[in-house]
PDB file of N, CA and C in Angstrom:
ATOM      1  N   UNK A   1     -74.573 116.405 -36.139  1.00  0.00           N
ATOM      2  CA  UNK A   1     -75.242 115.773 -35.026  1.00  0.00           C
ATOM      3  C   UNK A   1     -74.957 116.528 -33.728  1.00  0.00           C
ATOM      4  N   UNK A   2     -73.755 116.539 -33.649  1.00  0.00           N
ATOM      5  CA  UNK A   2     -73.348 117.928 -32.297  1.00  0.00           C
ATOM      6  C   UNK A   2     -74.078 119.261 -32.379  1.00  0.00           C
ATOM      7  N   UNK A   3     -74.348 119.694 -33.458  1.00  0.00           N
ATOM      8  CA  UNK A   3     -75.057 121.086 -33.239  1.00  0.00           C
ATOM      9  C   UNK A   3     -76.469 120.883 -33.271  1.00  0.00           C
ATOM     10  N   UNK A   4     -77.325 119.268 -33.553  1.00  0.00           N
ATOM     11  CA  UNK A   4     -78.329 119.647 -33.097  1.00  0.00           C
ATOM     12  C   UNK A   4     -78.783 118.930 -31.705  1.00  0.00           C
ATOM     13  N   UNK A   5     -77.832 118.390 -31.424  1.00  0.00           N
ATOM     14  CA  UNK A   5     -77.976 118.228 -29.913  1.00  0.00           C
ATOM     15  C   UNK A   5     -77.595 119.277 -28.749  1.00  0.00           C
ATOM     16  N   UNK A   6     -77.155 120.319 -29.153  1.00  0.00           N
ATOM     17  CA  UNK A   6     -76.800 121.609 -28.368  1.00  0.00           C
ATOM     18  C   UNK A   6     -78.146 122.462 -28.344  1.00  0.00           C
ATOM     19  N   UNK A   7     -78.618 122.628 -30.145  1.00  0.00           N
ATOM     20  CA  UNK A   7     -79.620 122.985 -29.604  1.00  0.00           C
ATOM     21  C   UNK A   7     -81.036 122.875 -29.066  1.00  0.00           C
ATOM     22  N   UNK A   8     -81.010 121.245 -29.313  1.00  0.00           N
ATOM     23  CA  UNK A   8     -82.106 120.815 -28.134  1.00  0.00           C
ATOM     24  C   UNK A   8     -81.506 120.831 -26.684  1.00  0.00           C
ATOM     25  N   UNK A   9     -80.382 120.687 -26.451  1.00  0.00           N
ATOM     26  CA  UNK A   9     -80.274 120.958 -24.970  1.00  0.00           C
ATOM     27  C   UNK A   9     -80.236 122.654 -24.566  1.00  0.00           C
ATOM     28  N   UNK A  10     -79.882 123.818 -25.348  1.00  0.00           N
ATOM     29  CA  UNK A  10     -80.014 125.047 -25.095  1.00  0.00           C
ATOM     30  C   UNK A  10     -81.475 125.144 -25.559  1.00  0.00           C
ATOM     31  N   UNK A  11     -82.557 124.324 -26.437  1.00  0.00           N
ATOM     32  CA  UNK A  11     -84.220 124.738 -25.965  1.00  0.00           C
ATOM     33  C   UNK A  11     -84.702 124.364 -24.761  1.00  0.00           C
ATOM     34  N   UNK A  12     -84.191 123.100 -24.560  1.00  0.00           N
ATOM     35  CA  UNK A  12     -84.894 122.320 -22.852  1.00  0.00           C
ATOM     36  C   UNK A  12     -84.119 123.232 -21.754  1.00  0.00           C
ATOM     37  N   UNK A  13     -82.821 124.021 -21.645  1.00  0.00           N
ATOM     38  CA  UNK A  13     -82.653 124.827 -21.179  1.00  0.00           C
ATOM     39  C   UNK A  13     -83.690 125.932 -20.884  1.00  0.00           C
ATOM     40  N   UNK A  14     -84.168 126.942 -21.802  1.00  0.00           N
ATOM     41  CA  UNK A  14     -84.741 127.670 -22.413  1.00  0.00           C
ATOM     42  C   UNK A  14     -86.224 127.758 -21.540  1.00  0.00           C
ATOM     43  N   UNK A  15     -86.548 126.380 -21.618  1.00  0.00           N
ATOM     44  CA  UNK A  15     -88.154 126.165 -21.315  1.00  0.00           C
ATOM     45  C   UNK A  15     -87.958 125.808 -20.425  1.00  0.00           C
ATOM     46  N   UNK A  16     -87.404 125.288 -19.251  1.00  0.00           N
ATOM     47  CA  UNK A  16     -86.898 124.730 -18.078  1.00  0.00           C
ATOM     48  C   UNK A  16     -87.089 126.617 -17.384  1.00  0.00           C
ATOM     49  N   UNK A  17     -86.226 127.236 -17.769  1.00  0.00           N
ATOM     50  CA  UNK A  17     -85.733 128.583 -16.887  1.00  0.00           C
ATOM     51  C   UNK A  17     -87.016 129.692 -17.325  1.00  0.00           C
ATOM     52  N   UNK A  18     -87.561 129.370 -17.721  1.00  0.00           N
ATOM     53  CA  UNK A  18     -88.750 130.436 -18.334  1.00  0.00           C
ATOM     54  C   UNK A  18     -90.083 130.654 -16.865  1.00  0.00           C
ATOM     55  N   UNK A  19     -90.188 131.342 -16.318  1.00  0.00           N
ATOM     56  CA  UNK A  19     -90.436 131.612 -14.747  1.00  0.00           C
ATOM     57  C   UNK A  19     -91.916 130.970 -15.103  1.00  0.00           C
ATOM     58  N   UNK A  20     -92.423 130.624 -13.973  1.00  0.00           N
ATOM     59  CA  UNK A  20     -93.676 129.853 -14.225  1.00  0.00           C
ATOM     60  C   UNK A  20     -94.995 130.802 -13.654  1.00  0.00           C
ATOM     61  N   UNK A  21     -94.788 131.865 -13.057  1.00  0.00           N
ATOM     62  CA  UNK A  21     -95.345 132.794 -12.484  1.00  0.00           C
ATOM     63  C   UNK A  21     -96.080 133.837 -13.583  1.00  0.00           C
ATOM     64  N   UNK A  22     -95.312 133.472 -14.878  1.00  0.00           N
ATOM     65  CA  UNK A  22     -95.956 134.396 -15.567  1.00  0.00           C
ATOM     66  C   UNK A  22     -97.052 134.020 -16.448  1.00  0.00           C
ATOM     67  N   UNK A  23     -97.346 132.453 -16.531  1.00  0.00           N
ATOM     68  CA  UNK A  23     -98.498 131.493 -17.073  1.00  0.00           C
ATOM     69  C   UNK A  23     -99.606 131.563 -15.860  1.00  0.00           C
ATOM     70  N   UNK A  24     -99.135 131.961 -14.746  1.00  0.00           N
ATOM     71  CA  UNK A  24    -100.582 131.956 -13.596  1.00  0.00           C
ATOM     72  C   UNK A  24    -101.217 133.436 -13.752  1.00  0.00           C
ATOM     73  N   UNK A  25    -100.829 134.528 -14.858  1.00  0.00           N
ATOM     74  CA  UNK A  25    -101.408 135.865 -15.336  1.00  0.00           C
ATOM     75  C   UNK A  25    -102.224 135.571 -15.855  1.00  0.00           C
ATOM     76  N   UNK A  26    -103.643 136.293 -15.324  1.00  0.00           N
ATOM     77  CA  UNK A  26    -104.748 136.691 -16.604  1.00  0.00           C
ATOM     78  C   UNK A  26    -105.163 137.670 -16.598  1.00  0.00           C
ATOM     79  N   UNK A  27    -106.257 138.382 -17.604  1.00  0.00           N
ATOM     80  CA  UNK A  27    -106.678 139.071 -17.346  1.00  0.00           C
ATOM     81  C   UNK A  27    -107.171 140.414 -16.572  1.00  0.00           C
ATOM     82  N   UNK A  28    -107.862 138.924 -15.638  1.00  0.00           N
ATOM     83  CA  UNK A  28    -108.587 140.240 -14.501  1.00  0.00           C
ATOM     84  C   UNK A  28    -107.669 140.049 -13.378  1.00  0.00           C
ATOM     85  N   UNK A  29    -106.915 138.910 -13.243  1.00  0.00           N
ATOM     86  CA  UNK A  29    -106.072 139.213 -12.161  1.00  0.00           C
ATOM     87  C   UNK A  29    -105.225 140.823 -12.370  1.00  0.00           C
ATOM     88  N   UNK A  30    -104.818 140.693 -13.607  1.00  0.00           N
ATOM     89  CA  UNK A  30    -103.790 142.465 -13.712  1.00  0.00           C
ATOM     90  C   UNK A  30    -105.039 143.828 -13.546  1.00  0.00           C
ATOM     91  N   UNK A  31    -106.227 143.516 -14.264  1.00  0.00           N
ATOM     92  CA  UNK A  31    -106.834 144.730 -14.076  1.00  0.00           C
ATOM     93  C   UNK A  31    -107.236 144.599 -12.466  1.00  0.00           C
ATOM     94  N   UNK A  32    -107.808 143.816 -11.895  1.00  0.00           N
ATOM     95  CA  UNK A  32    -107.688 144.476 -10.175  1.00  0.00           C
ATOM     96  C   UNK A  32    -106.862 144.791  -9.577  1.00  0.00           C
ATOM     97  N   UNK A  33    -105.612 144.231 -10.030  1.00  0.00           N
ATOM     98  CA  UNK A  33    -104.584 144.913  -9.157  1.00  0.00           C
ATOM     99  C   UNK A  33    -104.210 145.951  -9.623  1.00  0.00           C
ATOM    100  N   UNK A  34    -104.366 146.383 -10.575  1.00  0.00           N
ATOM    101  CA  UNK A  34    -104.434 147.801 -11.334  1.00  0.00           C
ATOM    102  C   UNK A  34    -105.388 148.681 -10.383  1.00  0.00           C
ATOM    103  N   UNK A  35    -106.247 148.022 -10.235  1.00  0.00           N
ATOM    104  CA  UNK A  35    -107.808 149.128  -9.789  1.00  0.00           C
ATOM    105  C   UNK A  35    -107.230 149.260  -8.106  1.00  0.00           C
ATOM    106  N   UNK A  36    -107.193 148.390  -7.644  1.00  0.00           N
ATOM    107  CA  UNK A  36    -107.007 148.431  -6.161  1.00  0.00           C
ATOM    108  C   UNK A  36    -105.635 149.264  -6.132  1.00  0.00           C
ATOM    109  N   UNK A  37    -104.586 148.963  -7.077  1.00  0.00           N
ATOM    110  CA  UNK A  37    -103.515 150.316  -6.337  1.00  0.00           C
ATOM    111  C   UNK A  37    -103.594 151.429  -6.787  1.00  0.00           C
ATOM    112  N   UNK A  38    -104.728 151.882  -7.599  1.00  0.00           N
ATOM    113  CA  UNK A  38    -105.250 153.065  -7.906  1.00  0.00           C
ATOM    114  C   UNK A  38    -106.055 153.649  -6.426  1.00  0.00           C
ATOM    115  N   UNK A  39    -106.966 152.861  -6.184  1.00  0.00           N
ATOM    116  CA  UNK A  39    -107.769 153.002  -5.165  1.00  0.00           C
ATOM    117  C   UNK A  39    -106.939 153.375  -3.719  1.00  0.00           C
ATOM    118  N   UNK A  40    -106.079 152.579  -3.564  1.00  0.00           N
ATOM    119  CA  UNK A  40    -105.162 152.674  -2.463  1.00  0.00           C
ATOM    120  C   UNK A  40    -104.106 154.097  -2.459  1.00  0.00           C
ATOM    121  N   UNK A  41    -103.867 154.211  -3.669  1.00  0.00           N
ATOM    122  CA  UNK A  41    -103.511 155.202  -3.832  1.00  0.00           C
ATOM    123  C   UNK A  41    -103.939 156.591  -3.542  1.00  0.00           C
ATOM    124  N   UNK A  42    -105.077 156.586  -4.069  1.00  0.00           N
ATOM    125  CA  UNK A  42    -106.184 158.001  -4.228  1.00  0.00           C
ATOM    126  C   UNK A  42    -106.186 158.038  -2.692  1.00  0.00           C
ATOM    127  N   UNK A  43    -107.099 157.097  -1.634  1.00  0.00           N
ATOM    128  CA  UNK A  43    -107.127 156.818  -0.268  1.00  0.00           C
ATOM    129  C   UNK A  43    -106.158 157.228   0.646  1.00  0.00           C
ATOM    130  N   UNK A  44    -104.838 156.680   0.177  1.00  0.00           N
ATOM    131  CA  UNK A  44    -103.529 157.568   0.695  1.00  0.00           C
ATOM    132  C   UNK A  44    -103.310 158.898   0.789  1.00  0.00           C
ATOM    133  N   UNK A  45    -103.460 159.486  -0.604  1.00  0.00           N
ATOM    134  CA  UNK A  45    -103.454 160.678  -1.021  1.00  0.00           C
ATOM    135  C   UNK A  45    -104.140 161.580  -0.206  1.00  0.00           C
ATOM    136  N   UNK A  46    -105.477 161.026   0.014  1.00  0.00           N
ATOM    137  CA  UNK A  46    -106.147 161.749   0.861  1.00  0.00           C
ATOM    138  C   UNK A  46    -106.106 162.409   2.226  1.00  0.00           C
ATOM    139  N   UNK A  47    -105.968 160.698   2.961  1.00  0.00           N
ATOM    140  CA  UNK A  47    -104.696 160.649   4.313  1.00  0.00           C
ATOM    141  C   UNK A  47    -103.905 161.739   4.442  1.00  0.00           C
ATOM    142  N   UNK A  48    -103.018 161.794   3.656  1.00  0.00           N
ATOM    143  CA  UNK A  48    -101.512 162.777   3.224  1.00  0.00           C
ATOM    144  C   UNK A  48    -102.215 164.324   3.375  1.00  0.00           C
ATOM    145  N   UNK A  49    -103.445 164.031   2.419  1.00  0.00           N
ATOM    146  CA  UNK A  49    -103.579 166.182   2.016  1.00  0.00           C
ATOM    147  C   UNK A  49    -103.869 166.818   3.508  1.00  0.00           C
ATOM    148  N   UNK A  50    -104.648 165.696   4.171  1.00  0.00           N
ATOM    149  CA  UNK A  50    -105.845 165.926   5.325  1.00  0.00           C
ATOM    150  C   UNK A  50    -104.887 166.324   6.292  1.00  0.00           C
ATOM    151  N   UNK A  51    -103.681 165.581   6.177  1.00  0.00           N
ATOM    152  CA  UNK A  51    -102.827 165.500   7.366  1.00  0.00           C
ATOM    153  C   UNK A  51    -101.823 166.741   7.240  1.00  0.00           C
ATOM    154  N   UNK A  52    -101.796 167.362   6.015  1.00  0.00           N
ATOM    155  CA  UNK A  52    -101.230 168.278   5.437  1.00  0.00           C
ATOM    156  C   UNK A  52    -101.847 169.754   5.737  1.00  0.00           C
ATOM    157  N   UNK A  53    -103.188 169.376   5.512  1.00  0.00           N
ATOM    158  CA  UNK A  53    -104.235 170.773   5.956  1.00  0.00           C
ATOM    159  C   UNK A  53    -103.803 171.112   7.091  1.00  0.00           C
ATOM    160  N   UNK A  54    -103.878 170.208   8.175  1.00  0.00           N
ATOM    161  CA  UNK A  54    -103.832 169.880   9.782  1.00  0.00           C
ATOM    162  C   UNK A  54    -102.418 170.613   9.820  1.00  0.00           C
ATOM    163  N   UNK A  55    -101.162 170.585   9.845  1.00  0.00           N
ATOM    164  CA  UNK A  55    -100.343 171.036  10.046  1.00  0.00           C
ATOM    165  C   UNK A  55    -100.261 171.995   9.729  1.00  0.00           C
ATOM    166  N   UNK A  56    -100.392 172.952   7.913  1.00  0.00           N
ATOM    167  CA  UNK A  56    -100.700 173.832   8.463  1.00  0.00           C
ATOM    168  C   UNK A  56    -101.518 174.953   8.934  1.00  0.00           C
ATOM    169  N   UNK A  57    -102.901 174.180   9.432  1.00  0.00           N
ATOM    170  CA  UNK A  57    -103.608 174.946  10.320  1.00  0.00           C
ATOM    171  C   UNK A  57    -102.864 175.556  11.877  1.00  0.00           C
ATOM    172  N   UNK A  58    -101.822 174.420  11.737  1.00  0.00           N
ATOM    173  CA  UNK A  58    -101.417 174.820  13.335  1.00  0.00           C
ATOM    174  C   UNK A  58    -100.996 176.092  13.568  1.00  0.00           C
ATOM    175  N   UNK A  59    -100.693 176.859  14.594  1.00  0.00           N
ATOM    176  CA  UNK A  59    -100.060 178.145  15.649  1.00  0.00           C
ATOM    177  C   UNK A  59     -98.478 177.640  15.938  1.00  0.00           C
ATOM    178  N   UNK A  60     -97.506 178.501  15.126  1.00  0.00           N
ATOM    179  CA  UNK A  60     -96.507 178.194  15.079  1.00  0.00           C
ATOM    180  C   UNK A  60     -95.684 178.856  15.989  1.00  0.00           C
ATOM    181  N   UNK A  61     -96.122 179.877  16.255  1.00  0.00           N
ATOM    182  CA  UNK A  61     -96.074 180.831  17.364  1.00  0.00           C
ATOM    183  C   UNK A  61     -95.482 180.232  19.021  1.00  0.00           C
ATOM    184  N   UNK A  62     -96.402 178.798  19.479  1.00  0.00           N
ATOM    185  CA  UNK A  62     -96.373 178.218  20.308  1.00  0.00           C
ATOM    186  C   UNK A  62     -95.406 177.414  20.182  1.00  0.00           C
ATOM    187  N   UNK A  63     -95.208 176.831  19.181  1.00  0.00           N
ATOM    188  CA  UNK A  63     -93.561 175.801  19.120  1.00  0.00           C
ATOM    189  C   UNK A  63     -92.418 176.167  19.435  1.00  0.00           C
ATOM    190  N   UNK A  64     -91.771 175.080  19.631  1.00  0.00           N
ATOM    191  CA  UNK A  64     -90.356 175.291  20.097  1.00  0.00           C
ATOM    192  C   UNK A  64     -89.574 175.056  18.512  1.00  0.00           C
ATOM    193  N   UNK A  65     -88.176 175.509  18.227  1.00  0.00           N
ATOM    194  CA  UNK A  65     -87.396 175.313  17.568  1.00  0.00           C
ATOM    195  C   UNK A  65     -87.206 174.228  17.061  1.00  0.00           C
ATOM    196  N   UNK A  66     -87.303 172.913  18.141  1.00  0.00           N
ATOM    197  CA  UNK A  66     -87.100 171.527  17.513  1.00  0.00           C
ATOM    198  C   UNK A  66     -88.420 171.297  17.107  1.00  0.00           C
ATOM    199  N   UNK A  67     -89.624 171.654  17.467  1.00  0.00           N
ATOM    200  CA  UNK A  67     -90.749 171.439  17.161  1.00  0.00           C
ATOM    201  C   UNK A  67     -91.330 171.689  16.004  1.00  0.00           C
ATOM    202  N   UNK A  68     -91.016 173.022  15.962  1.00  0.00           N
ATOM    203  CA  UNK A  68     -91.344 173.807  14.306  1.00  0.00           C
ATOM    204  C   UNK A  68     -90.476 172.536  13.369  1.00  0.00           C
ATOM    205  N   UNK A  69     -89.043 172.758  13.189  1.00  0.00           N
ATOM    206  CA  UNK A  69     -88.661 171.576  12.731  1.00  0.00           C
ATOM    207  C   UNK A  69     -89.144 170.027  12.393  1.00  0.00           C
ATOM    208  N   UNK A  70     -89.286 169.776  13.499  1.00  0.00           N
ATOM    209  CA  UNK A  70     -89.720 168.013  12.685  1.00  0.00           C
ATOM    210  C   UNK A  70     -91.259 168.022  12.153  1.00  0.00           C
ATOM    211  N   UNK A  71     -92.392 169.484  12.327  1.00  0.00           N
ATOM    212  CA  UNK A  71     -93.175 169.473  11.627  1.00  0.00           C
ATOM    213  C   UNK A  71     -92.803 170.065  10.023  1.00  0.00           C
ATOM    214  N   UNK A  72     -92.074 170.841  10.346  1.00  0.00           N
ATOM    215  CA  UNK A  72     -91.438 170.965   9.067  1.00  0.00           C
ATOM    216  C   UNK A  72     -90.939 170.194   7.849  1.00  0.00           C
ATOM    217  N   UNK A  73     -90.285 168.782   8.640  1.00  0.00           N
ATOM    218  CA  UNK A  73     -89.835 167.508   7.983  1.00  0.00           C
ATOM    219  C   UNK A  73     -90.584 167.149   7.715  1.00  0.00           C
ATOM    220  N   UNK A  74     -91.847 167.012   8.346  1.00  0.00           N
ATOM    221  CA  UNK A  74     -93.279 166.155   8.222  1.00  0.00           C
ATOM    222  C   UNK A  74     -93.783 166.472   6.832  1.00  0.00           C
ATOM    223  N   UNK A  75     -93.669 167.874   6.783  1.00  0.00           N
ATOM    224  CA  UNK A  75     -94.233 168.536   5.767  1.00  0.00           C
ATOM    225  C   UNK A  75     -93.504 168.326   4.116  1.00  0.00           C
ATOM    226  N   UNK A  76     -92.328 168.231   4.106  1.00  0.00           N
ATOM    227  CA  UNK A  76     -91.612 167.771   3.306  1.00  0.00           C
ATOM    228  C   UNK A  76     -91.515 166.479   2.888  1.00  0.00           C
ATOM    229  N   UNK A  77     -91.290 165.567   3.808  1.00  0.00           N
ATOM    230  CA  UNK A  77     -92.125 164.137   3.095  1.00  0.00           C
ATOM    231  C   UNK A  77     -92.839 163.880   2.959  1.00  0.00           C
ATOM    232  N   UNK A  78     -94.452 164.582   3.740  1.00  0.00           N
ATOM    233  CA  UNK A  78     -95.698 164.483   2.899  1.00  0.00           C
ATOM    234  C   UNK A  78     -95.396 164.810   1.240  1.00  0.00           C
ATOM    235  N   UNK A  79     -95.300 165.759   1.137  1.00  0.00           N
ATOM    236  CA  UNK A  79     -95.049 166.454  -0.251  1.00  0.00           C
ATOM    237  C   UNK A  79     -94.508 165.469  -1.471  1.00  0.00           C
ATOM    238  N   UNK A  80     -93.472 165.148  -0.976  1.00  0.00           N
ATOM    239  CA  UNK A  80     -92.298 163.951  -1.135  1.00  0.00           C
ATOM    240  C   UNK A  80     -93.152 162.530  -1.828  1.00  0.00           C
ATOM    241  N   UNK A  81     -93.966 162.376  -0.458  1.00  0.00           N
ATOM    242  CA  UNK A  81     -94.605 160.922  -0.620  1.00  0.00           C
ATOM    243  C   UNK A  81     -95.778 161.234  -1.616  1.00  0.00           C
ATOM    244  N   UNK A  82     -96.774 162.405  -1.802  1.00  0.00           N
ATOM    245  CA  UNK A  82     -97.683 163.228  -2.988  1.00  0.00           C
ATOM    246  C   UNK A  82     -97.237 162.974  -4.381  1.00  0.00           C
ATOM    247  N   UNK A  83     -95.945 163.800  -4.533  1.00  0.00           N
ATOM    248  CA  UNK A  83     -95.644 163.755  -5.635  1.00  0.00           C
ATOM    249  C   UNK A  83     -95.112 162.447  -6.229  1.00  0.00           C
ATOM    250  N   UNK A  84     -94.670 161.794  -5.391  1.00  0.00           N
ATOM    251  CA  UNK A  84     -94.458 160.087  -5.798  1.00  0.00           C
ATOM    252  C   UNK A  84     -95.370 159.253  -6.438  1.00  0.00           C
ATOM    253  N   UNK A  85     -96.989 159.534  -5.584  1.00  0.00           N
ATOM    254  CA  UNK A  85     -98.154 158.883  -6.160  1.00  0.00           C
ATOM    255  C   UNK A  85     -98.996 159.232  -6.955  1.00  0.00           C
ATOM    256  N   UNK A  86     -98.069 160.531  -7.483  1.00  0.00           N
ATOM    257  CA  UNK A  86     -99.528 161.416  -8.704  1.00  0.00           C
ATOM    258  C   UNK A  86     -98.124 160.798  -9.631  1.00  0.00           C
ATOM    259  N   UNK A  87     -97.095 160.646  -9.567  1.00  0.00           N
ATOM    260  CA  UNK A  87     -96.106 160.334 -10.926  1.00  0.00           C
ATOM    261  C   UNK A  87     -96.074 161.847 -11.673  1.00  0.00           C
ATOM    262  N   UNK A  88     -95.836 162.979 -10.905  1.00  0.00           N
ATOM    263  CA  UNK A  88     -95.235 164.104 -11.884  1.00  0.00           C
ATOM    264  C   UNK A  88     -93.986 163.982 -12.382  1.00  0.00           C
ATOM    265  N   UNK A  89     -93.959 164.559 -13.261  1.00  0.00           N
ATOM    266  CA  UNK A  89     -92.067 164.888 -13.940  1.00  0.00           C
ATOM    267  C   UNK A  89     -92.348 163.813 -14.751  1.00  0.00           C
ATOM    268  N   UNK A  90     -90.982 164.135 -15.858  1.00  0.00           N
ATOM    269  CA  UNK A  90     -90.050 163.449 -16.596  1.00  0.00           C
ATOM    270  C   UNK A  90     -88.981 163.314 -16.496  1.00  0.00           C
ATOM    271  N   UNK A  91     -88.955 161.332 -16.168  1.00  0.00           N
ATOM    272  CA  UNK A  91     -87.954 161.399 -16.239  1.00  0.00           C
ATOM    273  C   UNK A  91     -86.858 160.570 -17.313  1.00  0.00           C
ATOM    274  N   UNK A  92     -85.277 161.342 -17.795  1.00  0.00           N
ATOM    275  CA  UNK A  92     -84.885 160.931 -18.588  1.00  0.00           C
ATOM    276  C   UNK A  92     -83.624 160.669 -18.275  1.00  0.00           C
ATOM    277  N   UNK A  93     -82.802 159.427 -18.375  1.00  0.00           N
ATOM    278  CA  UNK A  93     -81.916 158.662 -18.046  1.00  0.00           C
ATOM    279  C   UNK A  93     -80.756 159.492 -19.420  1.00  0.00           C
ATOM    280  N   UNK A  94     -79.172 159.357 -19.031  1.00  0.00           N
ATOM    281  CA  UNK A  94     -78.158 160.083 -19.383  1.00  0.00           C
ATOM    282  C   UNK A  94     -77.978 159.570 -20.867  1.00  0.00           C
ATOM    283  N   UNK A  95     -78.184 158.033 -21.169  1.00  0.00           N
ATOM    284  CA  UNK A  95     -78.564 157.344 -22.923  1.00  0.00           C
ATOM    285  C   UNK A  95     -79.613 158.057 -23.398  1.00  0.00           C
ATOM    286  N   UNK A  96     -81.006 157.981 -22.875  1.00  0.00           N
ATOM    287  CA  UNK A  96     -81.873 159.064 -23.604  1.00  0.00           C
ATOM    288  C   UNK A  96     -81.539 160.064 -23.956  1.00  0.00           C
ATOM    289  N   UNK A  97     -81.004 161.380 -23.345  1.00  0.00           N
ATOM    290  CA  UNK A  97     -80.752 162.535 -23.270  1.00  0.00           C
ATOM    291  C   UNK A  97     -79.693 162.566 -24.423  1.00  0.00           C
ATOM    292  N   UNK A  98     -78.685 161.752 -24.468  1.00  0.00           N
ATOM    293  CA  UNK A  98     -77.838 161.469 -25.843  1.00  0.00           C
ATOM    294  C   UNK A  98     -78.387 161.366 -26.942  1.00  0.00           C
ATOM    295  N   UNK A  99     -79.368 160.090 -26.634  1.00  0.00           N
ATOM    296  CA  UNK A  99     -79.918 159.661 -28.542  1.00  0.00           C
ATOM    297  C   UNK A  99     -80.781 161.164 -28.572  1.00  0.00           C
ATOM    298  N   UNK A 100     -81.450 162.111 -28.054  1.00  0.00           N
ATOM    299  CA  UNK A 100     -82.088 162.804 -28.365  1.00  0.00           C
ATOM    300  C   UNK A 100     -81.130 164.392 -29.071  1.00  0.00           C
ATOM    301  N   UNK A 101     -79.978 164.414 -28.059  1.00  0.00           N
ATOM    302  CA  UNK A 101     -79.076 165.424 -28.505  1.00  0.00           C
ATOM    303  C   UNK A 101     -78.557 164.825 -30.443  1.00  0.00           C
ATOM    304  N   UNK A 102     -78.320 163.462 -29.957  1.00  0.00           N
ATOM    305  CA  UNK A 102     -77.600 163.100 -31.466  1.00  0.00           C
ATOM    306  C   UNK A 102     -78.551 163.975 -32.507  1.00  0.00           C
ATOM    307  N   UNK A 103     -80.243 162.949 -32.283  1.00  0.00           N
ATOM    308  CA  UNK A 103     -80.990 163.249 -33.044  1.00  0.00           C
ATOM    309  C   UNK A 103     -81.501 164.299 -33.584  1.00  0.00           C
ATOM    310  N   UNK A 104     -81.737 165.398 -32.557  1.00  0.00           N
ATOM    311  CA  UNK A 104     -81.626 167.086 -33.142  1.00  0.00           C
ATOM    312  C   UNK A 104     -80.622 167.331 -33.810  1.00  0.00           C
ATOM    313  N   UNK A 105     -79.184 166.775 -33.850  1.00  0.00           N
ATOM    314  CA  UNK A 105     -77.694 167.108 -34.749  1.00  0.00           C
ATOM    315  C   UNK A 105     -78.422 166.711 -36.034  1.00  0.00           C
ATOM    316  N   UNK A 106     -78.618 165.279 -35.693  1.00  0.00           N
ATOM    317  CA  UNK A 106     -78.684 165.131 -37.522  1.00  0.00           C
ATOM    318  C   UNK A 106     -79.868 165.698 -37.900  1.00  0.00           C
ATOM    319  N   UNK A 107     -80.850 166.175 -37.615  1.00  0.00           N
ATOM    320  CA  UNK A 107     -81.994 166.798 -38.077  1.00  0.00           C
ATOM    321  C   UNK A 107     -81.489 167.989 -38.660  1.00  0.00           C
ATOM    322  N   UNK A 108     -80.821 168.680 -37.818  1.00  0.00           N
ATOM    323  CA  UNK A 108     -80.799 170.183 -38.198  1.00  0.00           C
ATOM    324  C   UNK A 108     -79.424 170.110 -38.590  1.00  0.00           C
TER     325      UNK A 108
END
C-alpha cells in the first residue's frame, strides 16, 4: 500500500511540474517562427555585408590611428556577427571528441 501511494504521489508530482508552455505548441506557430528568423536573419545579413562594403570602400589614408582602429573593430565584429548567422564550423564538445577517438581504437 506504501509503494503505491508514492507512486501516485511521484505521478501527480510528475504532471503537476510538466511546463504548460509546451501544450500551447503547434504547428504553424514553430514553422513561422522558423520562417521569420530566417527572414530576419538573411535582412541582417544584408545590413552587415552593405555596411561592410562601405567601410571598406573608405580612404584610409585620411584616418587617424584611433580611427583606422575602431573601424577596424567594426570590421571584426561584423565578420564575427556573419559568421554567427550563416552557422559555419563544427562544433565538437571534449565527450564527443573522446567517444570518437575511442571509436576509431576499437575499429582499427
Amino acid at each position: 500500500m506504501k509503494k503505491l501511494i508514492t507512486a501516485v504521489l511521484v505521478g501527480i508530482i510528475m504532471v503537476i511540474s510538466t511546463p504548460m508552455q509546451s501544450f500551447s505548441r503547434t504547428a504553424e506557430n514553430l514553422t513561422t517562427t522558423v520562417f521569420d528568423k530566417k527572414q530576419s536573419d538573411e535582412n541582417q545579413s544584408k545590413v552587415l555585408v552593405t555596411r561592410l562594403d562601405e567601410l571598406k570602400a573608405m580612404d584610409f589614408s585620411s584616418l587617424s590611428f584611433r580611427e583606422k582602429r575602431a573601424v577596424k573593430k567594426e570590421v571584426r565584429t561584423i565578420k564575427r556577427q556573419l559568421n554567427s548567422i550563416e552557422g559555419r564550423g563544427l562544433y565538437l564538445s571534449a565527450g564527443a571528441i573522446i567517444i570518437i577517438v575511442l571509436l576509431l581504437i576499437l575499429i582499427f
